[in-house]
C-alpha atoms as a PDB file:
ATOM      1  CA  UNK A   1     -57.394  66.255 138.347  1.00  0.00           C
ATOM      2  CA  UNK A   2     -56.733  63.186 135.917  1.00  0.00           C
ATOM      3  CA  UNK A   3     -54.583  62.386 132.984  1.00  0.00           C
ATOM      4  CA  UNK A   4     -56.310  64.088 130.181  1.00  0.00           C
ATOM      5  CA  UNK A   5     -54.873  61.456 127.348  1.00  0.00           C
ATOM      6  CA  UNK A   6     -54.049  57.730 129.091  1.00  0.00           C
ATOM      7  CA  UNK A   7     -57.995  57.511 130.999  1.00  0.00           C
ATOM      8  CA  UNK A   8     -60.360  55.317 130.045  1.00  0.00           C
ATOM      9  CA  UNK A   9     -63.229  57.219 128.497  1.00  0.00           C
ATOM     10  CA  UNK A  10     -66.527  56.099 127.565  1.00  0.00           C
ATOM     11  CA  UNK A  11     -69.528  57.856 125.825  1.00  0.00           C
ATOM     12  CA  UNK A  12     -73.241  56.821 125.849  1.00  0.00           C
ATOM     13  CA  UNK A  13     -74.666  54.232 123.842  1.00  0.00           C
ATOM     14  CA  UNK A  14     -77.359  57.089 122.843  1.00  0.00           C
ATOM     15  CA  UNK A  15     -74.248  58.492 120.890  1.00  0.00           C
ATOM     16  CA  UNK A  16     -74.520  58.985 117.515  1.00  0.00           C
ATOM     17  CA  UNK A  17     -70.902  57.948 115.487  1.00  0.00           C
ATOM     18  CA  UNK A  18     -70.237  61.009 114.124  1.00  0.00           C
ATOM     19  CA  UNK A  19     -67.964  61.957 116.799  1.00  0.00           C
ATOM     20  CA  UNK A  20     -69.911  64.970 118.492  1.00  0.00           C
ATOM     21  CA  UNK A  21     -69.972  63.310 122.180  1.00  0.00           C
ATOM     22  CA  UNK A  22     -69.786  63.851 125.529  1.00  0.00           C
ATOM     23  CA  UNK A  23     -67.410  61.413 127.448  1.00  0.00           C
ATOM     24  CA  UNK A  24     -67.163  60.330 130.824  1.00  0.00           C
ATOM     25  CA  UNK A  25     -64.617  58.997 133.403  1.00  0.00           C
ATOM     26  CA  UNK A  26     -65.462  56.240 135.971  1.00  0.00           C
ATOM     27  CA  UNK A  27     -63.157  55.819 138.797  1.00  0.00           C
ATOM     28  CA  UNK A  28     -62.351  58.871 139.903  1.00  0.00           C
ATOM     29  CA  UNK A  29     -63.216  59.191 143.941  1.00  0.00           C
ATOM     30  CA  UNK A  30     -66.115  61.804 144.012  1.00  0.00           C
ATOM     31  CA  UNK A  31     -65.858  63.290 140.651  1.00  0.00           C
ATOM     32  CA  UNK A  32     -66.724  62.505 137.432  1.00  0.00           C
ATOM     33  CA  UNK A  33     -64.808  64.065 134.732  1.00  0.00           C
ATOM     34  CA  UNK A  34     -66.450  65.186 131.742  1.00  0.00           C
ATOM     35  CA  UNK A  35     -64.824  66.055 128.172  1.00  0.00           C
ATOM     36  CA  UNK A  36     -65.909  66.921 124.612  1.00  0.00           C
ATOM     37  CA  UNK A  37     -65.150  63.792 122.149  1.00  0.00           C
ATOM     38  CA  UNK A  38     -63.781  66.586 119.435  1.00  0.00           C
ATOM     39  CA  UNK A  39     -61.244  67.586 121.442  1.00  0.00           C
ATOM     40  CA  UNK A  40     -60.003  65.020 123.660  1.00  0.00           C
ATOM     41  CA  UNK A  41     -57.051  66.939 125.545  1.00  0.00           C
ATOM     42  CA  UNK A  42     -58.476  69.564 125.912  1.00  0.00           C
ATOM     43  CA  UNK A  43     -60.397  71.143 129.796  1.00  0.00           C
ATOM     44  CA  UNK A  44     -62.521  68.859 131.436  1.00  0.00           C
ATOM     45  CA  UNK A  45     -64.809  69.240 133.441  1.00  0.00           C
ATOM     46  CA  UNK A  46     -64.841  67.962 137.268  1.00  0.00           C
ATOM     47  CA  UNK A  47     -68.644  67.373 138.049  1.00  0.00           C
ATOM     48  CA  UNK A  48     -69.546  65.911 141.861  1.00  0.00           C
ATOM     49  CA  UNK A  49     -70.607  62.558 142.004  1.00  0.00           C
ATOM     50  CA  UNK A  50     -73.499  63.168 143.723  1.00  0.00           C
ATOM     51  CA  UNK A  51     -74.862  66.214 141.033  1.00  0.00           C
ATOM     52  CA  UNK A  52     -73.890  63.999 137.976  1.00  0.00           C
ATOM     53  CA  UNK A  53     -76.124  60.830 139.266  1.00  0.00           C
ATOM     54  CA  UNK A  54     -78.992  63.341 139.626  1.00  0.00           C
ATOM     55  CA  UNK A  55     -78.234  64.532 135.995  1.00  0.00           C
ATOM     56  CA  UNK A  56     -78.103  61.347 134.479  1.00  0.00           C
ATOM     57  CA  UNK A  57     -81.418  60.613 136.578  1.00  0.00           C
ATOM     58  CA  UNK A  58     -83.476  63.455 135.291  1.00  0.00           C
ATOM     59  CA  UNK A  59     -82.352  62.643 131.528  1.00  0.00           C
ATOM     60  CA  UNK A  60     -83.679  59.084 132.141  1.00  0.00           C
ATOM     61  CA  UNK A  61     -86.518  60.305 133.969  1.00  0.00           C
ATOM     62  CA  UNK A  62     -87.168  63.194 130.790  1.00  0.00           C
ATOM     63  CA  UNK A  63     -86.517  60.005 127.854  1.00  0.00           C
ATOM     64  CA  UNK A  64     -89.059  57.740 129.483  1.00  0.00           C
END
């Protein structure tokens, strides 16, 4: 999949700082890797493009 240490990762600005996040990966053609913040090479997971924009819809949709 994707170097699990050198990517450029990025979390939501929702996040809190305590360092219990979620992180993303941009840039990678129809995936979008996903990782825990605690334990950043560890597995990651390899969501489709397409399913992660409807995610990131619904939680938008669901905050209002």
């Amino acid at each position: 999949m994707t170097d699990k240490t050198s990517a450029e990762w990025r979390r939501s600005t929702y996040s809190s700082s305590d360092g219990k996040c979620v992180e993303v990966r941009d840039g990678v053609p129809g995936v979008v890797p996903v990782r825990d913040s605690k334990v950043p090479g560890g597995p990651q997971l390899a969501v489709g493009a397409g399913a992660w924009g409807a995610f990131v819809t619904s939680l938008k949709s669901d905050l209002g």
